[in-house]
Protein backbone atom coordinates (compact mmCIF):
# COMPACT_ATOMS: atom_id res chain seq x y z
CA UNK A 1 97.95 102.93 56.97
CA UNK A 2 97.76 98.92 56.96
CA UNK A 3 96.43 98.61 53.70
CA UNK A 4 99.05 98.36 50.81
CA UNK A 5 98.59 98.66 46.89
CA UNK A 6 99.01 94.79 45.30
CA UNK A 7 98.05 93.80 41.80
CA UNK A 8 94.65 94.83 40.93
CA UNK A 9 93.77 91.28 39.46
CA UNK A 10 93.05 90.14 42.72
CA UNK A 11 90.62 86.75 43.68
CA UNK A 12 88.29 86.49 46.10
CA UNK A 13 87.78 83.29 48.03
CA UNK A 14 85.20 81.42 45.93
CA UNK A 15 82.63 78.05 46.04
CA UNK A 16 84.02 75.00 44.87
CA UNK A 17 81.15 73.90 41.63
CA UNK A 18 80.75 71.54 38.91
CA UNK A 19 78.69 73.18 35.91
CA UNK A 20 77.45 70.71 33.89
CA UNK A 21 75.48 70.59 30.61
CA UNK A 22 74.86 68.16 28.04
CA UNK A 23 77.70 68.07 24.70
CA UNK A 24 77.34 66.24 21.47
CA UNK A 25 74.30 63.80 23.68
CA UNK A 26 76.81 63.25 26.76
CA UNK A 27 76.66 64.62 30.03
CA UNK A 28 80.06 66.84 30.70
CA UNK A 29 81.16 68.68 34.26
CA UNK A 30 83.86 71.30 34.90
CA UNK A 31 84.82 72.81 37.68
CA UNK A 32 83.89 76.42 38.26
CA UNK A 33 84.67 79.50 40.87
CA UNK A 34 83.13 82.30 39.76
CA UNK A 35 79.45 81.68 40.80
CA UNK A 36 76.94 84.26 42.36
CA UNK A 37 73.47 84.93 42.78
CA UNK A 38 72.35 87.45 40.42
CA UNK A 39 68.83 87.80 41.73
CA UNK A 40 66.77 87.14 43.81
CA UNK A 41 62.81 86.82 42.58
CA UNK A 42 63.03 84.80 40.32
CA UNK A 43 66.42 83.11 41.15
CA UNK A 44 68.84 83.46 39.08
CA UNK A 45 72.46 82.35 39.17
CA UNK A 46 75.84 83.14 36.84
CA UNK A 47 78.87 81.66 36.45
CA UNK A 48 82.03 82.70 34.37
CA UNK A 49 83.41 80.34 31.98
CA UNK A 50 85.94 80.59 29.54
CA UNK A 51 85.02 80.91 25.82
CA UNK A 52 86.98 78.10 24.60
CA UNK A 53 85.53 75.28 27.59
CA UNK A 54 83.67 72.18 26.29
CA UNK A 55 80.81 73.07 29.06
CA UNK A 56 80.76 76.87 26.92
CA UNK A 57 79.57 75.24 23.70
CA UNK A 58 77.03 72.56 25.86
CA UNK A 59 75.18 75.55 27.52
CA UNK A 60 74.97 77.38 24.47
CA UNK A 61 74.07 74.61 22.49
CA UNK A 62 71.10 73.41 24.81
CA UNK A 63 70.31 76.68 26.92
CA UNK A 64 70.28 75.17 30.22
CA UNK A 65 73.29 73.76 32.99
CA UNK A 66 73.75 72.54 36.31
CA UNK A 67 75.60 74.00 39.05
CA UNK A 68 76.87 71.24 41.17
CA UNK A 69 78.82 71.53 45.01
CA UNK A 70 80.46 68.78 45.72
CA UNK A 71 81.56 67.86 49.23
CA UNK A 72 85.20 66.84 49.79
CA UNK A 73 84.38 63.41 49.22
CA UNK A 74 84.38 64.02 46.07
CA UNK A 75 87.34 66.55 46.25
CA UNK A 76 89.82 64.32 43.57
CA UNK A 77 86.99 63.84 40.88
CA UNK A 78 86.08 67.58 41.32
CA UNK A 79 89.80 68.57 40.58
CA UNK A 80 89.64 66.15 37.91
CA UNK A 81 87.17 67.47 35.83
CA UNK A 82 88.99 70.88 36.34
CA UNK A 83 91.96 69.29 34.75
CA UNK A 84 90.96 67.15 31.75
CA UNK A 85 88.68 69.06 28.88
CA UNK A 86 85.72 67.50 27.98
CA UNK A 87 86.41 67.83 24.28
CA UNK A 88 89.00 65.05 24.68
CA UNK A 89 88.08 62.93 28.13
CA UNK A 90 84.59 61.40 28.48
CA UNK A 91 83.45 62.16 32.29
CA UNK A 92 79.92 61.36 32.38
CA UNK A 93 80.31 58.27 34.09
CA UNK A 94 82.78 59.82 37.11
CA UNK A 95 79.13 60.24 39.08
CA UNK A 96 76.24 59.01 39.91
CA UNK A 97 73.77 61.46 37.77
CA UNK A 98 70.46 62.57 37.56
CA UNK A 99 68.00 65.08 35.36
CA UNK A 100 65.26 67.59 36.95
CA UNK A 101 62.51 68.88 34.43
CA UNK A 102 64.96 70.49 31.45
CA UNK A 103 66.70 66.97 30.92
CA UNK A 104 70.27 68.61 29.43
CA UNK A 105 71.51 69.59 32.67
CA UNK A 106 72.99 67.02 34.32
CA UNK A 107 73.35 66.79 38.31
CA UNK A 108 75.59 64.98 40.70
CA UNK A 109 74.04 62.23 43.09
CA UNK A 110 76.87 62.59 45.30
CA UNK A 111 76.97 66.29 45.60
CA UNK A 112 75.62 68.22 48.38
CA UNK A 113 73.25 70.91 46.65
CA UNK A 114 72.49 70.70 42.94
CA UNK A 115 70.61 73.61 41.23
CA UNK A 116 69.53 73.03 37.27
CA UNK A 117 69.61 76.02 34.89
CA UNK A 118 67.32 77.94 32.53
CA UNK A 119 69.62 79.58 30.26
CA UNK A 120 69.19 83.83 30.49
CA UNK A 121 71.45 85.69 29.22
CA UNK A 122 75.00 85.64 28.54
CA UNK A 123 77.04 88.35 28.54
CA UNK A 124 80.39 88.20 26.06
CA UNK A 125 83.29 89.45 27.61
CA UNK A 126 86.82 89.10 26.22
CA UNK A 127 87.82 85.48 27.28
CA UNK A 128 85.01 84.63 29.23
CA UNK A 129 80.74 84.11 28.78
CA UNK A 130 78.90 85.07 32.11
CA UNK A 131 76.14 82.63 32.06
CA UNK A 132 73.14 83.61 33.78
CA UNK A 133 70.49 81.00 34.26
CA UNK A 134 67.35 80.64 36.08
CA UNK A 135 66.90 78.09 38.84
CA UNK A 136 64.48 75.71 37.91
CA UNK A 137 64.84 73.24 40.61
CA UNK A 138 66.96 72.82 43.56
CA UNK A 139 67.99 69.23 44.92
CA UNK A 140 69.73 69.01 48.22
CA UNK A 141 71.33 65.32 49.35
CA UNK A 142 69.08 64.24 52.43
CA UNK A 143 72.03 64.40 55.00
CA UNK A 144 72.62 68.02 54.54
CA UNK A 145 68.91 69.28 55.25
CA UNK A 146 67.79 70.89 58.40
CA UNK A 147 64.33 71.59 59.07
CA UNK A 148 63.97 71.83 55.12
CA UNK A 149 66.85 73.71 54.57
CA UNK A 150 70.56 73.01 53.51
CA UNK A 151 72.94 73.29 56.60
CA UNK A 152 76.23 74.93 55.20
CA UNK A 153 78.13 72.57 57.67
CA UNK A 154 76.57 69.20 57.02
CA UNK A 155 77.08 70.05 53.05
CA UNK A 156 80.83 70.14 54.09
CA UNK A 157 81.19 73.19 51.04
CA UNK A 158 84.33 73.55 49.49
CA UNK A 159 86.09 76.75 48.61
CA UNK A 160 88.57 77.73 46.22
CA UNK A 161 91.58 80.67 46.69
CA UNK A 162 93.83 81.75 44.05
CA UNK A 163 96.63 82.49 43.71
CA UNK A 164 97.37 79.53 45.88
CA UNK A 165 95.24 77.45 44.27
CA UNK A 166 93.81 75.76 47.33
CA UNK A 167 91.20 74.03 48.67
CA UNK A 168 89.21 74.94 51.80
CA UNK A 169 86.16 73.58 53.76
CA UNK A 170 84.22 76.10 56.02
CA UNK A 171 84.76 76.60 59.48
CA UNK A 172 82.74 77.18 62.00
CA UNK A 173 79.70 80.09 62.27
CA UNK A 174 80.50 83.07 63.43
CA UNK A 175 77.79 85.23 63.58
CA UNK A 176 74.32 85.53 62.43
CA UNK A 177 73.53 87.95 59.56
CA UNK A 178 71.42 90.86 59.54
CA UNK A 179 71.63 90.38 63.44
CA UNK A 180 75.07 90.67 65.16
CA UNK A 181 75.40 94.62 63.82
CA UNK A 182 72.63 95.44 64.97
CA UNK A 183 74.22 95.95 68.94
CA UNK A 184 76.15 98.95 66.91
CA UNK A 185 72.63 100.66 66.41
CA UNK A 186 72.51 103.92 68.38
CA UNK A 187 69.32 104.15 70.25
């Protein structure tokens, strides 16, 4: 066997996002990992964030946030705001920002892909709320599109792996989904 037992706390490779929301009347960001599609008609989104975060009480407070993907131009700011709470550092003015239809959640200018947030559900679990918010409008920066849609490698996405704590940026495509299994399909 190739496989061996390692500690069952294990982390995935995950997108590099800023969640932002709206606290005490200011705009506030943090970065975020643990983001997923939750479904799929209508969209909905979650992300995991710790109890005691600033951006916690915001999307609580106002029922709505942003989820933000910054590029690796932006890769110091977006470790910033990771690293400084926003119950003690102002960072609204880090970015250039802007407000879709629920005006309290903030988006980044700069970003490549910006998605604002209906507030669904959140689930309590013992350090950390799983937000899960509706997508009310997405807002992709005009040098990432491709025939209407985002291109992955033009948004120059960022990832996150732990325990390393390191920063990636994708690499090339290797295959095309629901497609390249299908030559394993016995006739």
């Amino acid at each position: 066997m190739n496989n061996i037992k390692i500690d069952n706390n294990v982390f995935i490779p995950m997108p590099v996002t800023l969640v932002g929301c709206v606290l005490k009347g200011k705009a506030n960001f943090m970065a975020a990992g643990w983001v997923s599609r939750v479904n799929a008609n209508p969209p909905w989104i979650g992300v995991g964030i710790g109890r005691v975060h600033a951006t916690a009480e915001g999307i609580v407070e106002n029922k709505s946030f942003s989820i933000c993907f910054p590029n690796r131009t932006d890769i110091a700011k977006t470790d910033y705001c990771g690293i400084v709470s926003g119950k003690k550092v102002d960072k609204s003015s880090l970015f250039t920002l802007f407000y879709g239809d629920l005006k309290t959640a903030p988006m980044i200018d700069e970003a490549s892909l910006n998605l604002e947030c209906s507030l669904v559900q959140t689930i309590e679990g013992p350090t950390n709320y799983f937000f899960v918010g509706e997508i009310k409008g997405a807002y992709a920066s005009q040098k990432c599109l491709e025939n209407g849609k985002v291109n992955s490698a033009k948004a120059d996405f960022l990832l996150l792996t732990m325990p390393d704590n390191s920063y990636w940026s994708l690499g090339e495509a290797v295959g095309q989904a629901w497609s390249i299994g299908k030559k394993l399909i016995k006739k």
